[in-house]
C-alpha atoms as a PDB file:
ATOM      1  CA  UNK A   1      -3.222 -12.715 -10.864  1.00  0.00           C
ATOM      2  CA  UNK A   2      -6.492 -12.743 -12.984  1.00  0.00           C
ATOM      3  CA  UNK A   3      -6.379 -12.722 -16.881  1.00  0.00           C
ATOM      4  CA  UNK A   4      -8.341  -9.571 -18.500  1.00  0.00           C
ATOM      5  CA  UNK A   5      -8.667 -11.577 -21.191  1.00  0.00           C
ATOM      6  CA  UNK A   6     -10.952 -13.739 -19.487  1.00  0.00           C
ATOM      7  CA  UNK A   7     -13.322 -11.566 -17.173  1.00  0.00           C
ATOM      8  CA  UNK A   8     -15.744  -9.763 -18.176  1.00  0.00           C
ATOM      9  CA  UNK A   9     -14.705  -6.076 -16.227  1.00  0.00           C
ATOM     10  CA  UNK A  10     -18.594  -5.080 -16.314  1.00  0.00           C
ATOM     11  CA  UNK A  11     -19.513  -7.791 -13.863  1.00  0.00           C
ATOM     12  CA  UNK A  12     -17.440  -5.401 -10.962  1.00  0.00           C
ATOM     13  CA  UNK A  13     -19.914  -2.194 -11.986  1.00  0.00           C
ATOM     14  CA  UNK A  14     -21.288  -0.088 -10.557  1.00  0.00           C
ATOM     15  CA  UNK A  15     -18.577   0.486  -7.826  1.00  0.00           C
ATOM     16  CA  UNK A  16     -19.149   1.881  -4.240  1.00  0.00           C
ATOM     17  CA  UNK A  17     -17.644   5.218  -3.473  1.00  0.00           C
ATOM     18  CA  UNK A  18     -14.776   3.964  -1.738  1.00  0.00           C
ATOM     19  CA  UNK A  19     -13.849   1.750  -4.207  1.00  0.00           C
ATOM     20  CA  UNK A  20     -14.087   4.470  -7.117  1.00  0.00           C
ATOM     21  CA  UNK A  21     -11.809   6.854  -5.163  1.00  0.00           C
ATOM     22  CA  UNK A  22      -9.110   4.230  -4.586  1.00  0.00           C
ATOM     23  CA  UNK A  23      -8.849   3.105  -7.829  1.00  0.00           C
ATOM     24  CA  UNK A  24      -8.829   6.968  -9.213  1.00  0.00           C
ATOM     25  CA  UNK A  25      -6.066   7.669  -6.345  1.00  0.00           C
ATOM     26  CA  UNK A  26      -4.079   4.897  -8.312  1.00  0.00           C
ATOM     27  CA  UNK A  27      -4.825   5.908 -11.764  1.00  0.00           C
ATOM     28  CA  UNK A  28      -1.372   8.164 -11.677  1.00  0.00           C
ATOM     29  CA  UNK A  29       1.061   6.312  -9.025  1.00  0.00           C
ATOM     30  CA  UNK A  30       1.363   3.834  -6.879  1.00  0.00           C
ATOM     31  CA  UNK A  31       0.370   4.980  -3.214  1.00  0.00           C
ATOM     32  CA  UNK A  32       0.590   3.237   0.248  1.00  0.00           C
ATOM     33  CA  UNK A  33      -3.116   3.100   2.186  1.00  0.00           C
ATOM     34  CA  UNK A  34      -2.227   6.311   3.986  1.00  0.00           C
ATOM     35  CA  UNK A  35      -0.859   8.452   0.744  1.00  0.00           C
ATOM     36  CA  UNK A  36      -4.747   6.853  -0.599  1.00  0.00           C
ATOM     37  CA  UNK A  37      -5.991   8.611   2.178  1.00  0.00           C
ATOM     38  CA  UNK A  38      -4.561  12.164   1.682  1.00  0.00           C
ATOM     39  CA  UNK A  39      -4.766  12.401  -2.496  1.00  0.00           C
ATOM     40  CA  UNK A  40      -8.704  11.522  -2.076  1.00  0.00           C
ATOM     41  CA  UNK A  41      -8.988  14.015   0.702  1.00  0.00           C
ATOM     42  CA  UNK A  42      -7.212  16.611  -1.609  1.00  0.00           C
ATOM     43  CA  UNK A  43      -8.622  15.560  -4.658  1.00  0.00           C
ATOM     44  CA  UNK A  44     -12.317  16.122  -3.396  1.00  0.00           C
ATOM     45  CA  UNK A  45     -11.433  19.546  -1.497  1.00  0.00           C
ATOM     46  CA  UNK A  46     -12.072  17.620   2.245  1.00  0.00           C
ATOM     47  CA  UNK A  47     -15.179  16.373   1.240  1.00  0.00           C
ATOM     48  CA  UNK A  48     -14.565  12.568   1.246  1.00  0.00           C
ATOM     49  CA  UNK A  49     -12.253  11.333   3.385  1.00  0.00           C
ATOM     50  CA  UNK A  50     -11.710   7.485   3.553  1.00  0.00           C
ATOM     51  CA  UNK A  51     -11.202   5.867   7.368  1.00  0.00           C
ATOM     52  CA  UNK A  52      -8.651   3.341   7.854  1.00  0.00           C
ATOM     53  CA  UNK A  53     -10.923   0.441   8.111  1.00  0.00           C
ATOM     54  CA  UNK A  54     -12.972   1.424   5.414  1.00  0.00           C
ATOM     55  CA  UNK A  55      -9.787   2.151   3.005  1.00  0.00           C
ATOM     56  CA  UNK A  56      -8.326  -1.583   4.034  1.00  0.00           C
ATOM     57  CA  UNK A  57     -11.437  -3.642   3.821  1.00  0.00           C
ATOM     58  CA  UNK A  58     -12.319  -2.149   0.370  1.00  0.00           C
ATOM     59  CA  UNK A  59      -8.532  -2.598  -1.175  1.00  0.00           C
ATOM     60  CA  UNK A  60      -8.478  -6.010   0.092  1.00  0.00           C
ATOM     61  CA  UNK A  61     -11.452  -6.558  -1.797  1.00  0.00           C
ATOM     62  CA  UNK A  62     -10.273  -4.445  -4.877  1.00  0.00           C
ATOM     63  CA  UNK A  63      -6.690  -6.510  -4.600  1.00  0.00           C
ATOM     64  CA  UNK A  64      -8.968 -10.129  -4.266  1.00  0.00           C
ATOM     65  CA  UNK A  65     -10.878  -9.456  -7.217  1.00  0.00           C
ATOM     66  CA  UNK A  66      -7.540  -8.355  -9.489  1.00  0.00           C
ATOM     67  CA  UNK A  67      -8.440  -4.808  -9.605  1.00  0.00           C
ATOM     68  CA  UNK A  68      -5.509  -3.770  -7.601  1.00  0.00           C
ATOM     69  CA  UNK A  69      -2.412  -5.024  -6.744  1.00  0.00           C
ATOM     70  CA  UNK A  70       0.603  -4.545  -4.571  1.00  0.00           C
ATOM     71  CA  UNK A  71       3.833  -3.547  -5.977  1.00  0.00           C
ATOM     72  CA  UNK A  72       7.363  -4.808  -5.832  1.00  0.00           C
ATOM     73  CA  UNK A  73       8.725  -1.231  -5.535  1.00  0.00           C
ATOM     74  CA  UNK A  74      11.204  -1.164  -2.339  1.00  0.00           C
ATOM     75  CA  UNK A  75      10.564   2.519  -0.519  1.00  0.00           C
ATOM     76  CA  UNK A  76      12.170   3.994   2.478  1.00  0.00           C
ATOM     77  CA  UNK A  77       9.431   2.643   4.789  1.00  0.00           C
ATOM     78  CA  UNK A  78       8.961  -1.297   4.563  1.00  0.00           C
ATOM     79  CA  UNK A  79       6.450  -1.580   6.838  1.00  0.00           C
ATOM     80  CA  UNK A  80       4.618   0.403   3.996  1.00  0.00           C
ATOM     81  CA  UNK A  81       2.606  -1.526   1.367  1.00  0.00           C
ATOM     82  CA  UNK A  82       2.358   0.200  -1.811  1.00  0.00           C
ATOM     83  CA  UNK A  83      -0.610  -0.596  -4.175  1.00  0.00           C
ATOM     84  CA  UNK A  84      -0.868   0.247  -8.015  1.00  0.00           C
ATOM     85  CA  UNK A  85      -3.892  -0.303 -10.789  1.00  0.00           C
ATOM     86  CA  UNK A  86      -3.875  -3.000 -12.660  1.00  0.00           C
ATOM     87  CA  UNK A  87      -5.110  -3.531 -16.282  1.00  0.00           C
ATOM     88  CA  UNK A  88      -8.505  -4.492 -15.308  1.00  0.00           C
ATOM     89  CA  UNK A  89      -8.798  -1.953 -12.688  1.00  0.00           C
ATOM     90  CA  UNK A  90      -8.309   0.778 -14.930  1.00  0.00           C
ATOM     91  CA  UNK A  91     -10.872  -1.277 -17.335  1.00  0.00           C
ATOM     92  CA  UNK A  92     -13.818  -1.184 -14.568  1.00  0.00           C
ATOM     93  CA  UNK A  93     -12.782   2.269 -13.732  1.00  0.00           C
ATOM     94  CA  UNK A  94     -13.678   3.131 -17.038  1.00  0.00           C
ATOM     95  CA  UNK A  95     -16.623   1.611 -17.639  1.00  0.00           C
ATOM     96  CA  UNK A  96     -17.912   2.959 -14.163  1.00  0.00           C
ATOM     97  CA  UNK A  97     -16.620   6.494 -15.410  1.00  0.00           C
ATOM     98  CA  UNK A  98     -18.874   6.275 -18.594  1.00  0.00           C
ATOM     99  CA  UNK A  99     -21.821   4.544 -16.261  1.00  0.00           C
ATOM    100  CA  UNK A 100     -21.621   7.642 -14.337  1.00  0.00           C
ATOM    101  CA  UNK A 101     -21.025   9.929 -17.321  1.00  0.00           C
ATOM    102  CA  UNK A 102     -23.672   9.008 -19.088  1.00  0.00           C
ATOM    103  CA  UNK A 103     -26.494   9.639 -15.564  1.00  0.00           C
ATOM    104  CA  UNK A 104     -24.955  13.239 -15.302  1.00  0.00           C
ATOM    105  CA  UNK A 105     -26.031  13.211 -19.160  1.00  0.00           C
ATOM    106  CA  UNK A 106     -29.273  12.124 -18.128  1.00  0.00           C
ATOM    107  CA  UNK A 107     -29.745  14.573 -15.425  1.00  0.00           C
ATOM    108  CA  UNK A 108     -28.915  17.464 -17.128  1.00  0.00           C
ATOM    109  CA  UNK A 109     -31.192  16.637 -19.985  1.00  0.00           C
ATOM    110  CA  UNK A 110     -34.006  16.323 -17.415  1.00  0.00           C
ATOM    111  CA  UNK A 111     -33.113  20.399 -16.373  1.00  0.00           C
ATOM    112  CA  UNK A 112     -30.514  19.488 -13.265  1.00  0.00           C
ATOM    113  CA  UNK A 113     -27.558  21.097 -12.775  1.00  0.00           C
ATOM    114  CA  UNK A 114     -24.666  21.398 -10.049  1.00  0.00           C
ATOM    115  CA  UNK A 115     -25.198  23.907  -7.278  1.00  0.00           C
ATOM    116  CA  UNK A 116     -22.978  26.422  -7.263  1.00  0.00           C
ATOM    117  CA  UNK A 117     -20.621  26.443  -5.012  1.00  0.00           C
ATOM    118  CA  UNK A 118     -19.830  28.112  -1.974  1.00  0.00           C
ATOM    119  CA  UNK A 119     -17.840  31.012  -1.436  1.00  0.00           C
ATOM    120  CA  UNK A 120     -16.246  31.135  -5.157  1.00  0.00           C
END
């Protein structure tokens, strides 16, 4: 288990897109890779959705560097691995949340602004 205390949760920013959407599918409950898989899919309307491979290489990277972790919980299924956010997780996903905060800033100051969207 790594020590907050004693890493620096900057050094992990920016994120890739896969890794932002897994840790913001954790920031509210602990998921298995497959319940992952369908709250980023509804989250983002369809738009992103996460492959197996793609969702298991990046948590095994997100679990090696501390950012995630799996739980202890015991569910129905125990082939199932459940995953949850840990303290320095949510610490990089905030400081990529303000990292990306503050470009949308800079953006709109420069006159950009979201299409709108279709059919609404």
């Amino acid at each position: 288990m790594v020590d907050i205390s004693t890493v620096d949760a900057r050094r992990f920013v920016p994120l890739s897109a896969p890794q932002f959407n897994i840790l913001l599918a954790l920031t509210d409950d602990d998921r298995h890779g497959y319940g992952i898989i369908l709250e980023i899919a509804d989250r983002s309307g369809g738009a992103v959705r996460l492959g197996t491979g793609t969702l298991y290489t990046a948590l095994a990277g997100l679990a090696d560097s501390g950012l995630v972790a799996e739980t202890n919980r015991s569910h129905d299924d125990a082939r199932r691995r459940y995953y949850h956010l840990t303290p320095l997780g949510r610490a990089v996903l905030q400081l990529e949340v303000e990292r990306l905060d503050s470009l949308v800033r800079q953006a709109r100051r420069k006159g950009l602004k979201p299409l709108p969207v279709r059919g609404k």
